[in-house]
C-alpha atoms as a PDB file:
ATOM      1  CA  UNK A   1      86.671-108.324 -11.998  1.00  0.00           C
ATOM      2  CA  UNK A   2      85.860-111.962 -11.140  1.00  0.00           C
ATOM      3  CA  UNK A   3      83.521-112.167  -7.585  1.00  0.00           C
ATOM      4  CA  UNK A   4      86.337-114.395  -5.906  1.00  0.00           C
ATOM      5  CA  UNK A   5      88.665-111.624  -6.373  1.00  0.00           C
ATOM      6  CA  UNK A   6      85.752-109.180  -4.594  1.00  0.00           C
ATOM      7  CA  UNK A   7      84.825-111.290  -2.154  1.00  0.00           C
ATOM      8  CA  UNK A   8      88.112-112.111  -0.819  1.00  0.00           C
ATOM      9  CA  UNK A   9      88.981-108.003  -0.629  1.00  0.00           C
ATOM     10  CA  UNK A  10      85.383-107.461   1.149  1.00  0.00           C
ATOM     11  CA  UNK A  11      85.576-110.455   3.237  1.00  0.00           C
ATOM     12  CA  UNK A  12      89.783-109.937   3.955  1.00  0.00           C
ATOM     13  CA  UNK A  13      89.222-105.866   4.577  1.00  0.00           C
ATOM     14  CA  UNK A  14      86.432-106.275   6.821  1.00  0.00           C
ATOM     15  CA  UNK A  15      88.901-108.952   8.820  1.00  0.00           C
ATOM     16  CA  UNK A  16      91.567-105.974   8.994  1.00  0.00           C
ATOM     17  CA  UNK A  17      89.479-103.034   9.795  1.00  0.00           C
ATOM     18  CA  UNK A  18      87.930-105.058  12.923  1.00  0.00           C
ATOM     19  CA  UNK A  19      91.536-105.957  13.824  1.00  0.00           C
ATOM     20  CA  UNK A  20      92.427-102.292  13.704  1.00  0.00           C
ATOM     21  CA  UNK A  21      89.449-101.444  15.796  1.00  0.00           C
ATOM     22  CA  UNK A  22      90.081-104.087  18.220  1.00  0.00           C
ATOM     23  CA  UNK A  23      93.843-102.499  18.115  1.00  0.00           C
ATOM     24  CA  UNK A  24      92.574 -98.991  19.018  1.00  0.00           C
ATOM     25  CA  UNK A  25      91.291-100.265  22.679  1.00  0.00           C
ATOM     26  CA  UNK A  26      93.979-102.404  23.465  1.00  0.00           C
ATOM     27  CA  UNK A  27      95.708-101.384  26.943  1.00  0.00           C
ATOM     28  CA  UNK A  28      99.312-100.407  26.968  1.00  0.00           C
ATOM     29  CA  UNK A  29     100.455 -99.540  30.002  1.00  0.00           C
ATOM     30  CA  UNK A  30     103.706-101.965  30.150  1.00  0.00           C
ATOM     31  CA  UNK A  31     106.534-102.359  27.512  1.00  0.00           C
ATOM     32  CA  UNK A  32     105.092-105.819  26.793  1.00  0.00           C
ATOM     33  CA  UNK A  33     101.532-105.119  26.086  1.00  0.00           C
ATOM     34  CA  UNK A  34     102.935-102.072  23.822  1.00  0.00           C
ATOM     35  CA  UNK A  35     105.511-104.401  21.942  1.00  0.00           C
ATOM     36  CA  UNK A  36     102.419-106.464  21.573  1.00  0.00           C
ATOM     37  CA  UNK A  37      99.974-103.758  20.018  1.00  0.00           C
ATOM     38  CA  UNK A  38     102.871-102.333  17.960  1.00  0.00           C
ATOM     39  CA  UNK A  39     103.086-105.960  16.426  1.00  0.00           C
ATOM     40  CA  UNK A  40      99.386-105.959  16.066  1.00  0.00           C
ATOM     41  CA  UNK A  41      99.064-102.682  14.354  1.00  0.00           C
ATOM     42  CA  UNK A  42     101.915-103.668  11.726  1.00  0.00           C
ATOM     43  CA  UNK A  43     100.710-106.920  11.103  1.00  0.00           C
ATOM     44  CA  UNK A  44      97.126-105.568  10.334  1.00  0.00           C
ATOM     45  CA  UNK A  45      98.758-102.849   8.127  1.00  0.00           C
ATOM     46  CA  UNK A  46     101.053-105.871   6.642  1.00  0.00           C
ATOM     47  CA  UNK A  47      97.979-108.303   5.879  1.00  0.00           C
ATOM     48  CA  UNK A  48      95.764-105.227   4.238  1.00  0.00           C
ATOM     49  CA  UNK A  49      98.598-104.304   1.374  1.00  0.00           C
ATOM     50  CA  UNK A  50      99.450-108.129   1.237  1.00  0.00           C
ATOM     51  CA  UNK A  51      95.240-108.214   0.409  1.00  0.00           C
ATOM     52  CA  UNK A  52      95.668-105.114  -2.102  1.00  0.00           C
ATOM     53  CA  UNK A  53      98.949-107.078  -3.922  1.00  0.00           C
ATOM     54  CA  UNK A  54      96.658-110.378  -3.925  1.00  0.00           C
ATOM     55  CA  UNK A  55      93.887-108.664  -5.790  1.00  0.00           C
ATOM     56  CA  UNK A  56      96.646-106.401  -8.183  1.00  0.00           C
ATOM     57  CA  UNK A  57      98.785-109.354  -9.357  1.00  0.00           C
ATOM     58  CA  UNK A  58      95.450-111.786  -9.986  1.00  0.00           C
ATOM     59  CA  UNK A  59      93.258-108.612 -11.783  1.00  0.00           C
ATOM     60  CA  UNK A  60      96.244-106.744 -13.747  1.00  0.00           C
ATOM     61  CA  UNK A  61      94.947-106.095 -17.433  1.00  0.00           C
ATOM     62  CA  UNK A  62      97.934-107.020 -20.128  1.00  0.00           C
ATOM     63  CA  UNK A  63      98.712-103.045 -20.354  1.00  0.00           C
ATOM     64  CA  UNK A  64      99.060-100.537 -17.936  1.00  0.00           C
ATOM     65  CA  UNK A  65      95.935 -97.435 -18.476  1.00  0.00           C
ATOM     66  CA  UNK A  66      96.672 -94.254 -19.581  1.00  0.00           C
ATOM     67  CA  UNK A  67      96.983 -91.192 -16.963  1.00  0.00           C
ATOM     68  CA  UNK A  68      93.117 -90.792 -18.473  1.00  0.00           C
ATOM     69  CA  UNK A  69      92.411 -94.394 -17.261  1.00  0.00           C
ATOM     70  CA  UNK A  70      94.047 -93.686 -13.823  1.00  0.00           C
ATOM     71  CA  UNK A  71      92.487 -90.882 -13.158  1.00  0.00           C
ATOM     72  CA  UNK A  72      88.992 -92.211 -14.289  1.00  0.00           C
ATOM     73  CA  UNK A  73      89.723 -94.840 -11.666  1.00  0.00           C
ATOM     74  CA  UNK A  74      90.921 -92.217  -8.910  1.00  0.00           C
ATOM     75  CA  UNK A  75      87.351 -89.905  -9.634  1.00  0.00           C
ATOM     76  CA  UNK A  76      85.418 -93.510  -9.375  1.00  0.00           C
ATOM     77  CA  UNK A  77      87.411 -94.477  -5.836  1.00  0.00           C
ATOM     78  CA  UNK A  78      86.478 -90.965  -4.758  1.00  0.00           C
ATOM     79  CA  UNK A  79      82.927 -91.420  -6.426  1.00  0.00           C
ATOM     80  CA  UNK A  80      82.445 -94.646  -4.408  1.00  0.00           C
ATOM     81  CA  UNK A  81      83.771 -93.370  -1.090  1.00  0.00           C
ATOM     82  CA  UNK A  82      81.296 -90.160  -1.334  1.00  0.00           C
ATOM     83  CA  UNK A  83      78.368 -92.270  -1.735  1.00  0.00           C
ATOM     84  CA  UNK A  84      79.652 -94.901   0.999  1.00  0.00           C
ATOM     85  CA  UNK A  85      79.634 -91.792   3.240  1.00  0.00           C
ATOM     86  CA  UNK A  86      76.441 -90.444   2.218  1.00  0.00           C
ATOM     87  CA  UNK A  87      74.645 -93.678   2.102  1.00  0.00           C
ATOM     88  CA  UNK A  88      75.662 -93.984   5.514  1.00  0.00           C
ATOM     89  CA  UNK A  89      74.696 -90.439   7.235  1.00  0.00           C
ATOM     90  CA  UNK A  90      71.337 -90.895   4.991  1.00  0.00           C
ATOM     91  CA  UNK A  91      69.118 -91.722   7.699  1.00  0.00           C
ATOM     92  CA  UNK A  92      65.571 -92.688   6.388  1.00  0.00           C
ATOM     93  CA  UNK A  93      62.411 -92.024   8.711  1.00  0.00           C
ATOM     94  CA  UNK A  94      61.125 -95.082  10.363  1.00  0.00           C
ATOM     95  CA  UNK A  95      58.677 -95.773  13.376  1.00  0.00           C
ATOM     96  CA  UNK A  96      60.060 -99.451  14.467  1.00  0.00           C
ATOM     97  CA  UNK A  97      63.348 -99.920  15.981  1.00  0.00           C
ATOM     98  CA  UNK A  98      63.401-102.837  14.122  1.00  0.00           C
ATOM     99  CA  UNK A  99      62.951-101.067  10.400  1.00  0.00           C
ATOM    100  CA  UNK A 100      65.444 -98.534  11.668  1.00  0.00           C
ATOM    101  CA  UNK A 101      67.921-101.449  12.292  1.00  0.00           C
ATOM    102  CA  UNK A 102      67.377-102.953   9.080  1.00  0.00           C
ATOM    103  CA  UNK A 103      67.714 -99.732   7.418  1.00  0.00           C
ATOM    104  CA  UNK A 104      71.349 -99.218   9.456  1.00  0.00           C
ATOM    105  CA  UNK A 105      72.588-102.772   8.244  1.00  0.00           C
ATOM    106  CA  UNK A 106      71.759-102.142   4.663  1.00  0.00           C
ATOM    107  CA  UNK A 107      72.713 -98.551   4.663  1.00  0.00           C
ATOM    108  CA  UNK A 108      76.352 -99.785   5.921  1.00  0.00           C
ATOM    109  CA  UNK A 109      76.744-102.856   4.104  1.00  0.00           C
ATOM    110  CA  UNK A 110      76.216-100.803   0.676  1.00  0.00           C
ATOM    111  CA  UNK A 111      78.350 -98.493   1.620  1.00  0.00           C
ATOM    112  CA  UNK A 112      81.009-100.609   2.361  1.00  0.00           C
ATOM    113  CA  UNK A 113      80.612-102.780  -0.978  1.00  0.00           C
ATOM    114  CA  UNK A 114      80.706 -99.500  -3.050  1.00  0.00           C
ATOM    115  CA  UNK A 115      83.476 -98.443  -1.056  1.00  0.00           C
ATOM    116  CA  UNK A 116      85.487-102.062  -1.970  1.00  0.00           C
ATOM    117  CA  UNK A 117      84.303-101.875  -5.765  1.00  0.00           C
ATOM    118  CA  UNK A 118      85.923 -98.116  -6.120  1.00  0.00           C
ATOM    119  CA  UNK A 119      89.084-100.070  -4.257  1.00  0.00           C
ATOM    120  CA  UNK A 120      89.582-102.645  -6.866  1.00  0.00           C
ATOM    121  CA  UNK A 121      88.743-100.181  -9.221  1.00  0.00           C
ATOM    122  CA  UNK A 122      91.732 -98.319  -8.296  1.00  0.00           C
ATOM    123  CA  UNK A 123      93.597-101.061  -7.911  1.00  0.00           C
ATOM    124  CA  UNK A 124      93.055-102.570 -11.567  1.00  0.00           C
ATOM    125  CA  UNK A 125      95.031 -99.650 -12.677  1.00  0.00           C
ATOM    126  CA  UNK A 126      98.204-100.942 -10.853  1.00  0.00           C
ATOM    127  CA  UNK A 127     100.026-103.102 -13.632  1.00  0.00           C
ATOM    128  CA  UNK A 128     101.519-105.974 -11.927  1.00  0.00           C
ATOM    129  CA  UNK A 129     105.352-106.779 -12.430  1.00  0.00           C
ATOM    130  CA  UNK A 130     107.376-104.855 -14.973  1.00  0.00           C
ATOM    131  CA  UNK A 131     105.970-102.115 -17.523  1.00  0.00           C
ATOM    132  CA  UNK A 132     105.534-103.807 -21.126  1.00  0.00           C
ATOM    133  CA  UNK A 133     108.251-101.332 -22.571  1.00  0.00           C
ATOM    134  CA  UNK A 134     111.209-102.817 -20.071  1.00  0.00           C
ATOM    135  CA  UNK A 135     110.354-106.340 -20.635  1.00  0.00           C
ATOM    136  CA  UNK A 136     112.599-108.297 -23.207  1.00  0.00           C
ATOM    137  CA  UNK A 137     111.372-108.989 -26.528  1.00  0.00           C
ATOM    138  CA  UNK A 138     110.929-112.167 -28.284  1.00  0.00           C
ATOM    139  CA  UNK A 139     109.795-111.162 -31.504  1.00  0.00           C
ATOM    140  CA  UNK A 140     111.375-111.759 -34.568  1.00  0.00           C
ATOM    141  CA  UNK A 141     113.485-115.611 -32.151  1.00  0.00           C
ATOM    142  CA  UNK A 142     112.896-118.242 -33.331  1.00  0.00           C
END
């Protein structure tokens, strides 16, 4: 997995899930202002597959994994979201607001960069286009 391919899923995820939150408080108390959130909400849910197609077509391996290699991938998404939640409800002792604070940012922001890995993880096991056993051989042309 290249780190252009992981920082634009951290990076592009973290711009979705604060669109989402801003979505969540939006008012909608007229037909306009719901037409309005409606489009927000799909385009949000729109840009974060269009993110999860970007990193599938640029990280897909030449063959598609086993069910063993898919579900290795699904226990290590899983894996990765357990510790993002535990990492994050771990809350060390510390006397200064300031240490506490630090301790918060860090906490989160490994928790959210495991949580991305055991995305892409996931993700690698997508093949991108058509299954090797459709496409058209060329062996044997010339």
């Amino acid at each position: 997995m290249s780190s252009r391919i992981f920082l634009e899923q951290s990076v592009g995820t973290a711009v979705v899930l604060a669109l989402l939150y801003w979505w969540t408080g939006l008012p909608e108390g007229s037909v306009g202002e719901l037409a309005l959130s409606s489009l927000l909400l799909v385009a949000s849910v729109g840009a974060f597959f269009w993110l999860a197609l970007r990193a599938v077509r640029s990280m897909s391996a030449s063959e598609a994994p086993g069910a063993m290699g898919i579900a290795i991938r699904a226990v290590g998404f899983a894996l990765a979201l357990v510790f993002a939640y535990w990492i994050v409800w771990w809350v060390p002792a510390f006397d200064s607001l300031a240490a506490q604070a630090a301790s918060m940012v860090t906490r989160f922001t490994l928790g959210y960069l495991a949580a991305v890995a055991g995305w892409l993880g996931l993700l690698r096991a997508i093949p991108a286009g058509r299954p090797r056993s459709s496409q058209v051989s060329t062996a044997g042309r010339p």
